[in-house]
N, C-alpha and C. Protein backbone atom coordinates (compact mmCIF):
# COMPACT_ATOMS: atom_id res chain seq x y z
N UNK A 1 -8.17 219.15 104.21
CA UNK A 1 -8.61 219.82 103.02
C UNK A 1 -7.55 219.62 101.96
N UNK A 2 -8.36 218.96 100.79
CA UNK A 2 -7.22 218.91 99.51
C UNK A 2 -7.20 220.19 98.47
N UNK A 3 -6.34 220.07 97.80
CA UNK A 3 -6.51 220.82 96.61
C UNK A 3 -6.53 219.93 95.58
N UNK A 4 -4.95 220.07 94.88
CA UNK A 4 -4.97 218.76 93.89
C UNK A 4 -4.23 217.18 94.56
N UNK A 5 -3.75 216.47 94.01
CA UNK A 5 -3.29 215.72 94.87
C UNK A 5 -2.06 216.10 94.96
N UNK A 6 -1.46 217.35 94.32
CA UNK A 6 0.22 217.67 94.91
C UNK A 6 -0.09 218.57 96.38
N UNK A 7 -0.92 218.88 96.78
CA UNK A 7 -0.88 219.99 97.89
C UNK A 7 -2.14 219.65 98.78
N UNK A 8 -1.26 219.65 100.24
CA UNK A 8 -3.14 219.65 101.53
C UNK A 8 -2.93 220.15 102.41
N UNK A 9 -3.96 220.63 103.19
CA UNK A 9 -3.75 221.28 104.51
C UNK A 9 -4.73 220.79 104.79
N UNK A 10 -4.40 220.67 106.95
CA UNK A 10 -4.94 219.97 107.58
C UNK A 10 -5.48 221.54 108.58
N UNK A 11 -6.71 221.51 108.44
CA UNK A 11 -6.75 222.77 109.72
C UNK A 11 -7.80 222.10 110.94
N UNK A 12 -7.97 222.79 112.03
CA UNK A 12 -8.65 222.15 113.36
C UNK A 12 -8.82 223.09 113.97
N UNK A 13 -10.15 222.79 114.17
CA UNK A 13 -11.15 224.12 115.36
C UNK A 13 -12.08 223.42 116.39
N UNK A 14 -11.71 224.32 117.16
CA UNK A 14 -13.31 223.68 118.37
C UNK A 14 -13.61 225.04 118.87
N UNK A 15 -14.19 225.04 119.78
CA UNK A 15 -15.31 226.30 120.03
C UNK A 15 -14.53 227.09 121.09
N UNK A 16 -13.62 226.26 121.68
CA UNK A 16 -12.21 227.04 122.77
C UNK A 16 -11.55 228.14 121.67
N UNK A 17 -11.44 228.08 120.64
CA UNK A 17 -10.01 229.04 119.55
C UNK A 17 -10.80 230.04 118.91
N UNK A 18 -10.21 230.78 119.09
CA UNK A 18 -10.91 231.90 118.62
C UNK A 18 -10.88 232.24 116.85
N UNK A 19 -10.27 230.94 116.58
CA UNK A 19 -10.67 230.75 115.21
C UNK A 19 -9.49 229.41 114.53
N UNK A 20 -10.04 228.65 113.39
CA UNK A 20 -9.69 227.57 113.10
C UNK A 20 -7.77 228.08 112.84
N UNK A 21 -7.03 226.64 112.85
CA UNK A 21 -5.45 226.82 113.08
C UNK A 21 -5.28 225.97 111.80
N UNK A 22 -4.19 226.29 111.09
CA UNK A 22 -3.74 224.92 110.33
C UNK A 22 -2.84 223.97 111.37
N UNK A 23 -3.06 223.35 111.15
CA UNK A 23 -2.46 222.29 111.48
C UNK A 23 -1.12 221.59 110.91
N UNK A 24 -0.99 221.32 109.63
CA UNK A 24 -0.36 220.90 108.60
C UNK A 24 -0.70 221.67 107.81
N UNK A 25 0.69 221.81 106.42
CA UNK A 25 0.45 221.94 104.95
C UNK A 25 1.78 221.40 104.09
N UNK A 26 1.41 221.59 102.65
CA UNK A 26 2.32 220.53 101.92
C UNK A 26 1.98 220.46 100.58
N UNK A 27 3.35 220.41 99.90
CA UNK A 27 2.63 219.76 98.63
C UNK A 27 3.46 218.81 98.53
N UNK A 28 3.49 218.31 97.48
CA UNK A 28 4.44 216.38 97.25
C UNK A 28 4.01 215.29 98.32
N UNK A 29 5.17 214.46 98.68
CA UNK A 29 5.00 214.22 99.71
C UNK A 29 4.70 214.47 101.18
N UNK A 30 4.67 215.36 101.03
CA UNK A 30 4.10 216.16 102.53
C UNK A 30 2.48 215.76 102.32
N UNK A 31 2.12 216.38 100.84
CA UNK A 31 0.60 216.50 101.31
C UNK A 31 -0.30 215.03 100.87
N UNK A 32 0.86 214.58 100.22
CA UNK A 32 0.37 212.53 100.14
C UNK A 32 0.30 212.16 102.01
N UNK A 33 1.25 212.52 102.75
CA UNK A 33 1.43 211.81 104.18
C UNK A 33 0.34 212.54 104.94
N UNK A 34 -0.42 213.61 104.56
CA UNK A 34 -1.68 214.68 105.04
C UNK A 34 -2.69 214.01 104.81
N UNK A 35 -2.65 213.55 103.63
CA UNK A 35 -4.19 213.11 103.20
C UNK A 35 -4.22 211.17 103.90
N UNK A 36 -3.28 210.90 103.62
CA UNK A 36 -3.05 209.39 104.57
C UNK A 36 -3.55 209.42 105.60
N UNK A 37 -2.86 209.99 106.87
CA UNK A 37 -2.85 210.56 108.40
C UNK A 37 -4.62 210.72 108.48
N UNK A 38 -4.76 211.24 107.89
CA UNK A 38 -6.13 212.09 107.28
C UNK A 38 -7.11 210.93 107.21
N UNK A 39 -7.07 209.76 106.41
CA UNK A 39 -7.99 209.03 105.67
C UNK A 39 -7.74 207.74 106.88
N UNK A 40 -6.58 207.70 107.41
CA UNK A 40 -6.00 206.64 108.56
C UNK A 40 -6.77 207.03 109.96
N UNK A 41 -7.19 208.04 109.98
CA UNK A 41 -8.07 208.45 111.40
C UNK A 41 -9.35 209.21 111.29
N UNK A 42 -10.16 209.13 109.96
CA UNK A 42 -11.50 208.97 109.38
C UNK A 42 -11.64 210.59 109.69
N UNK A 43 -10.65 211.26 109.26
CA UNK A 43 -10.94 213.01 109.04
C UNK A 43 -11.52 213.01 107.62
N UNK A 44 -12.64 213.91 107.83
CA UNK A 44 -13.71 214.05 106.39
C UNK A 44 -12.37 214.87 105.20
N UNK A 45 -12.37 214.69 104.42
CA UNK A 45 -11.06 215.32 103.26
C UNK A 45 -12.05 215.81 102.18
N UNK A 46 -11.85 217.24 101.97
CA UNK A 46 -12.47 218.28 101.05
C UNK A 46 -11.70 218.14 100.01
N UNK A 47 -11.76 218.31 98.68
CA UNK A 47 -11.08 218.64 97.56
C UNK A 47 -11.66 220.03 97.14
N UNK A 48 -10.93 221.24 97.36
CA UNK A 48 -11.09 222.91 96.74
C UNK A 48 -9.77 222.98 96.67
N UNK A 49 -9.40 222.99 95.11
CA UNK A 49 -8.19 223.39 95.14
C UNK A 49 -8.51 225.28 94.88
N UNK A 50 -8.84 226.07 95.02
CA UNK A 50 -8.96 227.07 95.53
C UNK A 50 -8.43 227.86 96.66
N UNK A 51 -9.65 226.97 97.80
CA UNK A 51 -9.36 227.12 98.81
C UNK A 51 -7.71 226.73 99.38
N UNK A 52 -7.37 225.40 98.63
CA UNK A 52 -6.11 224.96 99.60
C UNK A 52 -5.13 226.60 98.93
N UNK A 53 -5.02 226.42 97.62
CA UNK A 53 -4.21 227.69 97.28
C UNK A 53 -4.06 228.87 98.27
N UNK A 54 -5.63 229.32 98.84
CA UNK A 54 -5.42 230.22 100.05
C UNK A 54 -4.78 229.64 101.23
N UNK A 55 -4.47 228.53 101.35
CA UNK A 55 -4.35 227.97 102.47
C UNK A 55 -3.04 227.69 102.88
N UNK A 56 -2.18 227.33 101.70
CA UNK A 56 -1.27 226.76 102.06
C UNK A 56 -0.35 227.44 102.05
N UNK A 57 0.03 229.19 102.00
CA UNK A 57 0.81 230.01 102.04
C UNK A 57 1.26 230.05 103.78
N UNK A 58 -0.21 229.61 104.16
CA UNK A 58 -0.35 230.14 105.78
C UNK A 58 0.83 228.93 106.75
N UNK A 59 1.31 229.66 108.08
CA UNK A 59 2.62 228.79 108.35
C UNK A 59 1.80 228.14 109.67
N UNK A 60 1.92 227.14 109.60
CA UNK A 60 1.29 225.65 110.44
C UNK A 60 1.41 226.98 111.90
N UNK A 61 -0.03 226.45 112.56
CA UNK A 61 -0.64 226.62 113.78
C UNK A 61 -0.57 228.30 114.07
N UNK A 62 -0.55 229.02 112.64
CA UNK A 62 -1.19 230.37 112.49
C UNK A 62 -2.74 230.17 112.06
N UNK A 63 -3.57 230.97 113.12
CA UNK A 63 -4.91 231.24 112.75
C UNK A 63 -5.31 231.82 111.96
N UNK A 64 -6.59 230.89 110.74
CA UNK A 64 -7.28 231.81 109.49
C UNK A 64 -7.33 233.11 109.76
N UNK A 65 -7.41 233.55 108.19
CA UNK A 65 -7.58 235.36 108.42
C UNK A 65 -9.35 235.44 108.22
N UNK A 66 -9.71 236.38 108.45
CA UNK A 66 -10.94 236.91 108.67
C UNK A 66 -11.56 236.24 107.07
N UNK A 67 -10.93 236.85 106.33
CA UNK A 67 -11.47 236.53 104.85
C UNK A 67 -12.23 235.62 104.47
N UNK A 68 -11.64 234.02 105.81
CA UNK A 68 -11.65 232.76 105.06
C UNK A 68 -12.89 232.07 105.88
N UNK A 69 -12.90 232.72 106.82
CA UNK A 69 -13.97 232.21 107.82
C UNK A 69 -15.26 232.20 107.48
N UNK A 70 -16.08 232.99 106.72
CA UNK A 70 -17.32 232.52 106.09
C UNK A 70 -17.03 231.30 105.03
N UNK A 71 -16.00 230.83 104.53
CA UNK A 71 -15.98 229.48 103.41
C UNK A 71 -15.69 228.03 104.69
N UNK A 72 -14.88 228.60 105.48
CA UNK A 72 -14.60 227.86 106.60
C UNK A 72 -15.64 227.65 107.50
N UNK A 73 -16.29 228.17 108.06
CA UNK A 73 -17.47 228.02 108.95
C UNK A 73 -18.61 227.16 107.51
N UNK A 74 -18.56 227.37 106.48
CA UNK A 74 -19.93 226.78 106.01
C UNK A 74 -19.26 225.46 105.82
N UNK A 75 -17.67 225.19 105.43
CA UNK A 75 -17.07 223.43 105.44
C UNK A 75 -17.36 222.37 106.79
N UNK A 76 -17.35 223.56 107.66
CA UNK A 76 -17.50 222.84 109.34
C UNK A 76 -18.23 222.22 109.43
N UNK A 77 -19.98 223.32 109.12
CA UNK A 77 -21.06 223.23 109.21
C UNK A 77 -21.14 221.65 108.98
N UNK A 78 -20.82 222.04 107.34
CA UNK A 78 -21.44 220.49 106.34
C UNK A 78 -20.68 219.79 107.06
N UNK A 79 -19.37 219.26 107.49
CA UNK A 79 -19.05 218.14 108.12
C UNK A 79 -19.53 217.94 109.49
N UNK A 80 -20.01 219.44 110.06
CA UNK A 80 -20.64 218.18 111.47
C UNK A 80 -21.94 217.53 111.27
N UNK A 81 -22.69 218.11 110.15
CA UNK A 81 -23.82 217.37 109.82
C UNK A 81 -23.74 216.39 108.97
N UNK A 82 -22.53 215.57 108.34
CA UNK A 82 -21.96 214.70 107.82
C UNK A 82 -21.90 213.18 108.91
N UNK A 83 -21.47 214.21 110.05
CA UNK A 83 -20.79 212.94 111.53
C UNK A 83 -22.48 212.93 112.14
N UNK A 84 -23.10 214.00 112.06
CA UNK A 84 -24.40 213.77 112.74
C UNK A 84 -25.96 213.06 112.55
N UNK A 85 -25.51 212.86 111.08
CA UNK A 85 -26.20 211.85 110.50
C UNK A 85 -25.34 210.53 109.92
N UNK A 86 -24.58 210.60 110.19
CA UNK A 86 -23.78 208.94 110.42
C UNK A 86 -23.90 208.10 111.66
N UNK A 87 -24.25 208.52 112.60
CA UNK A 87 -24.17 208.43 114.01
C UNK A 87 -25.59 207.45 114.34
């Protein structure tokens, strides 16, 4: 997930976690080497700079807060139906 191109976070969920983790975050170079990593292993990349703003306070492989999980569950959504009609 981008914001602008100074700042990204990388978050990751599967149906084991009792809710999505960041993974990564960054701005500068950090979040240029996020969105690379990112685009280098065909992870779908959102641009909300909004959202990243909420996001990137949070400290790598702490789980979303409650708040974020209805904007988060509807990004999921659209990307598994992104991979499921590519397929």
């Amino acid at each position: 997930m981008t914001g602008h191109e100074d700042k990204a976070v990388a978050i990751h969920y599967t149906d084991d976690l009792p809710a999505p983790v960041v993974l990564a975050s960054g701005r500068g170079r950090v979040a240029q080497a996020i969105v690379r990593i990112a685009q280098e292993n065909g992870i779908t990349l959102l641009s909300d700079p909004a959202l990243a703003d909420s996001l990137i306070p949070l400290e790598v492989n702490a789980f979303l807060p409650e708040s974020l999980y209805e904007v988060i569950a509807e990004i999921l959504v659209f990307v598994r139906n992104l991979k499921a009609g590519g397929r």
